[in-house]
Protein backbone atom coordinates (compact mmCIF):
# COMPACT_ATOMS: atom_id res chain seq x y z
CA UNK A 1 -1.03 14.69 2.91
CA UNK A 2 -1.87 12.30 -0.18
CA UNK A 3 -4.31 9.85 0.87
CA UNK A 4 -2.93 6.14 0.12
CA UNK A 5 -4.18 4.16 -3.44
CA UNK A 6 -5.92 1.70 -1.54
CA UNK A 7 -7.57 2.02 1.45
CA UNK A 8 -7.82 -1.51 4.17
CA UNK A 9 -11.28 -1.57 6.56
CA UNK A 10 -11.20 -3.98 9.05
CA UNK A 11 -14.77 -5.57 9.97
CA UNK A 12 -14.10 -7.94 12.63
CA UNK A 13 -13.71 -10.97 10.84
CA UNK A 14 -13.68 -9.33 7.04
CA UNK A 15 -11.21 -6.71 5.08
CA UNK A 16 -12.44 -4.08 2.70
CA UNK A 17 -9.92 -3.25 0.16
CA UNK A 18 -10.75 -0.30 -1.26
CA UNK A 19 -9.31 0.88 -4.30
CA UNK A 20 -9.09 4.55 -3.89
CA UNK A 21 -8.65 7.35 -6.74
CA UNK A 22 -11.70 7.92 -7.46
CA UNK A 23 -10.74 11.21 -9.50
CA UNK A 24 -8.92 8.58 -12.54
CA UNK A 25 -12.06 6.09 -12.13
CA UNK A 26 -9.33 3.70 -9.75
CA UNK A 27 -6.94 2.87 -12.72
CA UNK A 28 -4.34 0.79 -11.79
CA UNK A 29 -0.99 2.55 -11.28
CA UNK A 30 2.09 1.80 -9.79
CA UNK A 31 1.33 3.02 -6.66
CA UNK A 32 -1.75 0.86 -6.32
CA UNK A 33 0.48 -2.23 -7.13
CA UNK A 34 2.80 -1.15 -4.05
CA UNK A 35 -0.07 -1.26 -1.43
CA UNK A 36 -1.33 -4.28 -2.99
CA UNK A 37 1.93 -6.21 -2.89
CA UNK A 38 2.23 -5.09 0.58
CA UNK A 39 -1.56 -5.61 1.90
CA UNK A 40 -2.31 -9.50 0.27
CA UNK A 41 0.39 -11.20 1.70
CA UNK A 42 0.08 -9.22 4.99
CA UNK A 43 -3.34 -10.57 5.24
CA UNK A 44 -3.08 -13.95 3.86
CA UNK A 45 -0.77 -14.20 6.66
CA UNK A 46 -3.30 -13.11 9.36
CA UNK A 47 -5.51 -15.61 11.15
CA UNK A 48 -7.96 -12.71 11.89
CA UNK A 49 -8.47 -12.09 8.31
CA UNK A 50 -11.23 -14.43 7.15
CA UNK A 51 -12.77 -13.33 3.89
CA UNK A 52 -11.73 -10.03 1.63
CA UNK A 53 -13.78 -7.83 -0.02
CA UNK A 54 -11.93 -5.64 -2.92
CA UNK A 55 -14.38 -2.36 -3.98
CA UNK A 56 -13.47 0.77 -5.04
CA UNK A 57 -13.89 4.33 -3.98
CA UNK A 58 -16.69 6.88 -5.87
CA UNK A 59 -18.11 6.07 -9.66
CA UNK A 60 -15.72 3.10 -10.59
CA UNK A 61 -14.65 -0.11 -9.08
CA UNK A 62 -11.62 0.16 -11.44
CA UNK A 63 -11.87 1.32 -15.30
CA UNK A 64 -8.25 -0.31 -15.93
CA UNK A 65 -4.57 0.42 -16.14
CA UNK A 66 -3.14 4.03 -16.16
CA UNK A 67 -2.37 3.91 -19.87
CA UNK A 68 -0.41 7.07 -18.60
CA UNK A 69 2.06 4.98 -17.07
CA UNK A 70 1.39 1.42 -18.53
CA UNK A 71 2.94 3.26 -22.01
CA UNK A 72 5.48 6.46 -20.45
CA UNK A 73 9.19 5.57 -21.58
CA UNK A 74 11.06 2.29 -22.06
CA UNK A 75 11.29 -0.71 -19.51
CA UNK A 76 14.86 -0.63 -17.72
CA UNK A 77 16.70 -3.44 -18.53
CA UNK A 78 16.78 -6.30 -16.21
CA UNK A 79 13.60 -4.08 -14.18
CA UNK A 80 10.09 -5.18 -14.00
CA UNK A 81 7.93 -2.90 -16.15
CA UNK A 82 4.31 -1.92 -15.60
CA UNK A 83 2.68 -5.42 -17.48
CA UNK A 84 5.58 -7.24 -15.15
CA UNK A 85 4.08 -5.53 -11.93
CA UNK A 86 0.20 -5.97 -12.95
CA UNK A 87 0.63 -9.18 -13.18
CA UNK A 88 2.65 -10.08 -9.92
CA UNK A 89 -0.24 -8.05 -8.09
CA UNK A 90 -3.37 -10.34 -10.08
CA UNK A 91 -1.45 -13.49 -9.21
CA UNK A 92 -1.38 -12.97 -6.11
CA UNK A 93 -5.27 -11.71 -5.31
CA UNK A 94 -5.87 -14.69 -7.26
CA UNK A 95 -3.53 -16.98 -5.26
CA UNK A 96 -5.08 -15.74 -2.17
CA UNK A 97 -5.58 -18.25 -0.18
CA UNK A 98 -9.11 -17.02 1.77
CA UNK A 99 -12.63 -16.14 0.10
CA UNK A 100 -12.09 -12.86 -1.97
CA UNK A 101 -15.68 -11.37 -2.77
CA UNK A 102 -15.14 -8.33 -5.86
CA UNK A 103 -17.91 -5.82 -4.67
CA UNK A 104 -18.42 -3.90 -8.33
CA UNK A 105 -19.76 -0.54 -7.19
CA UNK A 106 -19.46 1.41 -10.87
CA UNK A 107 -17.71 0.99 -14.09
CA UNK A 108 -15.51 -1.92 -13.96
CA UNK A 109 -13.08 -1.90 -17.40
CA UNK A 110 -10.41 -3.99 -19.10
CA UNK A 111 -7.64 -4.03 -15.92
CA UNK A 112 -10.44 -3.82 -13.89
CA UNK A 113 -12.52 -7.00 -15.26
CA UNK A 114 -9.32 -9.04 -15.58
CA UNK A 115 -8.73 -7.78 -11.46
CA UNK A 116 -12.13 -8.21 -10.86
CA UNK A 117 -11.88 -12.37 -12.28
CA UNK A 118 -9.22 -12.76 -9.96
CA UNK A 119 -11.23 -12.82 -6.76
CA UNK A 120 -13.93 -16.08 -5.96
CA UNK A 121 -17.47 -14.69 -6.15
CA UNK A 122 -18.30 -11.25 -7.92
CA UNK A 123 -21.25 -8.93 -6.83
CA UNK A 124 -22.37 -5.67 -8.38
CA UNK A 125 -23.93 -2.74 -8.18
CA UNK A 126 -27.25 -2.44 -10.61
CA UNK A 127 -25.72 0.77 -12.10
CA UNK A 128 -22.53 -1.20 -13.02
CA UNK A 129 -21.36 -1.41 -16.39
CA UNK A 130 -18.83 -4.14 -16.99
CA UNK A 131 -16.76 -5.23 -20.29
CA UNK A 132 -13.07 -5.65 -21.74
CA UNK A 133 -13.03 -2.51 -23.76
CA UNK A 134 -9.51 -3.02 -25.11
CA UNK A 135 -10.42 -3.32 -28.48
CA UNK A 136 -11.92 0.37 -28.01
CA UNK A 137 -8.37 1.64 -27.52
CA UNK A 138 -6.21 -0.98 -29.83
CA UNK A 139 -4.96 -2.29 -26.63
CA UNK A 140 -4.49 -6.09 -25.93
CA UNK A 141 -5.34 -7.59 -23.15
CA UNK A 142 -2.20 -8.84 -20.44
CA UNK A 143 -4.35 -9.89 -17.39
CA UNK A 144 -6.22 -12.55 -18.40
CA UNK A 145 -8.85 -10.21 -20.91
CA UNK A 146 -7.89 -12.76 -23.77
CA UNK A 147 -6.88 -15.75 -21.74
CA UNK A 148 -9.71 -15.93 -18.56
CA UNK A 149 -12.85 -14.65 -20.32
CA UNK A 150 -13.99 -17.43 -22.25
CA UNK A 151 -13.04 -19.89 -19.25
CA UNK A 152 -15.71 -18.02 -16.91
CA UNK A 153 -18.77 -17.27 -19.50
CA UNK A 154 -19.46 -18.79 -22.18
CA UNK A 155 -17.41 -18.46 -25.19
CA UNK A 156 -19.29 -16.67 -27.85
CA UNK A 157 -20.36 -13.90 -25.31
CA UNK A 158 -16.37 -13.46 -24.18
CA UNK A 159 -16.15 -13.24 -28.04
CA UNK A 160 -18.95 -10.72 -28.51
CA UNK A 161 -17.11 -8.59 -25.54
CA UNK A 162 -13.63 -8.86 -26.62
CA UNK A 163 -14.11 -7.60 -30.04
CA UNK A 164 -16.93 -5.20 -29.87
CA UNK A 165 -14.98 -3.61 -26.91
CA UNK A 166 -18.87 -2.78 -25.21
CA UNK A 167 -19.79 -2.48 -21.85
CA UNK A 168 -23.02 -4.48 -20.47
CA UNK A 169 -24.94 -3.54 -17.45
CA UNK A 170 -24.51 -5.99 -14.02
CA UNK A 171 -27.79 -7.92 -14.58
CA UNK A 172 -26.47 -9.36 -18.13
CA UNK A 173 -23.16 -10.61 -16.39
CA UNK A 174 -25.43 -12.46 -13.85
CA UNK A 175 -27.26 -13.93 -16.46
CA UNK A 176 -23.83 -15.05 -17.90
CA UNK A 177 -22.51 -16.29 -14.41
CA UNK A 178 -20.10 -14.02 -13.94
CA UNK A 179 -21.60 -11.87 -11.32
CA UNK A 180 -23.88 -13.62 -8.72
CA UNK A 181 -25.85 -10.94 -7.02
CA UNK A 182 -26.80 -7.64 -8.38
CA UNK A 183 -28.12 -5.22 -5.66
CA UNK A 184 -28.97 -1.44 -5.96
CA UNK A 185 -26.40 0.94 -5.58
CA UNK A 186 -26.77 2.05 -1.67
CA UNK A 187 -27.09 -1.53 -0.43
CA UNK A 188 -24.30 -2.87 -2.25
CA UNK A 189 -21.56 -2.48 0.88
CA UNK A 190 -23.57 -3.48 2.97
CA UNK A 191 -24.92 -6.39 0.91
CA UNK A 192 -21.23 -7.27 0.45
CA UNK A 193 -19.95 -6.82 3.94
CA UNK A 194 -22.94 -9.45 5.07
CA UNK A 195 -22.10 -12.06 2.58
CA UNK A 196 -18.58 -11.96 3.98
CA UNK A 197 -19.67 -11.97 7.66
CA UNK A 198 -21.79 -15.09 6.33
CA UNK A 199 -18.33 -16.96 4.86
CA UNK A 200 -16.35 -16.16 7.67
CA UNK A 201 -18.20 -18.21 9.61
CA UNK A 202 -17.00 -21.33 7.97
CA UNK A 203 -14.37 -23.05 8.88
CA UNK A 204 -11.57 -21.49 7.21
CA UNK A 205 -9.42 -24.51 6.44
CA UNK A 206 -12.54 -25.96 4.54
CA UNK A 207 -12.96 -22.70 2.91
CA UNK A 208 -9.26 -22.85 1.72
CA UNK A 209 -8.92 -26.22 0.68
CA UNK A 210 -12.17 -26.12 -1.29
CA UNK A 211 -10.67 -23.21 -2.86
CA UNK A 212 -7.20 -24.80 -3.44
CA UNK A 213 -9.67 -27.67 -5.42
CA UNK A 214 -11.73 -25.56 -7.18
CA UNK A 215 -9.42 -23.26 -8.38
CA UNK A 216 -7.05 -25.83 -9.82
CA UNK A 217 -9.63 -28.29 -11.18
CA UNK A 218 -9.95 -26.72 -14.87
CA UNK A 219 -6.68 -27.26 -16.03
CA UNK A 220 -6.67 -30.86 -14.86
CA UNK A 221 -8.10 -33.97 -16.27
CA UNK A 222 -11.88 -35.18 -14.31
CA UNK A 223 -9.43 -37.49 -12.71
CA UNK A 224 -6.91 -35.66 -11.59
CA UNK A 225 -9.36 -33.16 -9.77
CA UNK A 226 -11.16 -36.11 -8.26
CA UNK A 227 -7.82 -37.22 -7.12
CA UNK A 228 -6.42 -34.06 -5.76
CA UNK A 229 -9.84 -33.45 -4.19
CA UNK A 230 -9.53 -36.98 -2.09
CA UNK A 231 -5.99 -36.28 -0.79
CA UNK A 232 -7.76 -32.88 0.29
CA UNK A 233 -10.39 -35.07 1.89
CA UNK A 234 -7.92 -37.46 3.90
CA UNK A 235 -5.86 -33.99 5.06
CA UNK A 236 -9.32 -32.08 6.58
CA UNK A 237 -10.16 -35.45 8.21
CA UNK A 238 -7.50 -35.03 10.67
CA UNK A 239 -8.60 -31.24 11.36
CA UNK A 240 -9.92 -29.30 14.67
CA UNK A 241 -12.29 -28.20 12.60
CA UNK A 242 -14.36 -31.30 10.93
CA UNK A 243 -14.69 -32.78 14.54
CA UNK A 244 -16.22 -29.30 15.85
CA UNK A 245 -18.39 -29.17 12.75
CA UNK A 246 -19.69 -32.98 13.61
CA UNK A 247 -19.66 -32.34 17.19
CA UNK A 248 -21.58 -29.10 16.79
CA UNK A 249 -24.31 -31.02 14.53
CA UNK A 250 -24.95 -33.82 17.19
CA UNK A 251 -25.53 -31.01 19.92
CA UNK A 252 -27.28 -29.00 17.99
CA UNK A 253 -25.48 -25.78 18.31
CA UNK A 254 -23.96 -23.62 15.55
CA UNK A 255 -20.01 -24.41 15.33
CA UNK A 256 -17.25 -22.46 16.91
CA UNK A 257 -13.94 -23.12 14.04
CA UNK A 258 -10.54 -22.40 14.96
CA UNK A 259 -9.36 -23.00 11.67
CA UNK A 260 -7.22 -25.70 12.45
């Protein structure tokens, strides 16, 4: 029996994605797509699902597209090819609307950066190299290689990595921002698995509408964000939640959120 592309743990409160064919490094084919288009909106949906974690199985947490596929035959008309279906499956990982946490365990390539930039806080591996690497191939970017880069490091080092096509190790990308924790190899699940056990503690309809805010603030005027960010405000002042979180502070006790 073939085992699935991606693999879903459930941790009480969290959900490891796991990315899983390890024998092509986890490239993205059209199979993965599937489970993902099945599995996000399935969990966005579920209250029990509080924070994701996407990893992948073996040496790589994803070295990029199947070029096998991404380039066999011509699109059918009126079908959506492989670029069409990448990018349905990166909108919505980074549409989701709960904490996603990218755990890089190994290599983590082109595809796999621009999947990887998708999710809300990015940990890795020490052994973890990271880059774009299209150039290396005379392949251009469709996921956001190009377009997403320079918007989360600085410019001249998305420049430096876009054209040169190289691969740095984890602790340069924290030094950029990128990635947040580095950890060594054997403790990174578990280092992931506790940071998520640590978010889902939150209230989740902070967690989301903080997100919702964040998210949307860099293609808005300081304004506009401020604005947006108030009508969030007035919205969570009427929730379940902010009145546990205050009630829990006055008695002293950690707080118990419904999510509502």
């Amino acid at each position: 029996m073939t085992e699935p592309a991606l693999l879903v743990e459930t941790h009480g409160p969290v959900t490891r994605l796991v990315m899983n064919r390890p024998q092509a490094m986890n490239a993205l084919n059209l199979a993965m797509f599937d489970c993902f288009k099945a599995e996000l909106p399935r969990l966005a949906a579920d209250d029990a699902c509080r924070v994701l974690i996407l990893t992948g199985a073996g040496a790589a947490f994803c070295a990029g597209a199947d070029l096998k596929q991404a380039l066999a035959g011509q699109p059918v008309p009126g079908e959506p090819d492989f670029l069409d279906r990448a990018r349905a499956v990166l909108e919505l990982l980074a549409a989701f609307p709960k904490p996603v946490i990218a755990a890089l365990n190994g290599v983590t390539m082109a595809g796999g950066l621009e999947l990887a930039m998708c999710a809300d806080i990015l940990i890795a591996a020490e052994s973890a190299q990271i880059g774009d690497g299209h150039a290396n191939f005379g392949v251009f970017p469709g996921g956001g290689g190009a377009a997403v880069l320079p918007r989360v490091v600085p410019l001249n080092a998305a420049m430096y990595l876009l054209l040169t096509g190289k691969t740095l190790p984890a602790a340069e990308f924290k030094a950029l921002g990128l990635v947040s924790e580095v950890h060594p190899d054997a403790e990174l699940g578990d280092a992931s698995l506790k940071l998520a056990q640590a978010i889902a503690l939150k209230s989740p309809i902070a967690l989301r509408r903080m997100k919702e805010v964040a998210r949307s603030s860099a293609d808005k005027s300081r304004a506009d964000a401020l604005l947006h960010e108030q009508v969030m405000l007035r919205q969570h002042q009427r929730s379940a939640d902010l009145a546990e979180g205050i009630a829990a502070f006055a008695e002293k006790r950690a707080p118990r959120f419904s999510g509502r």
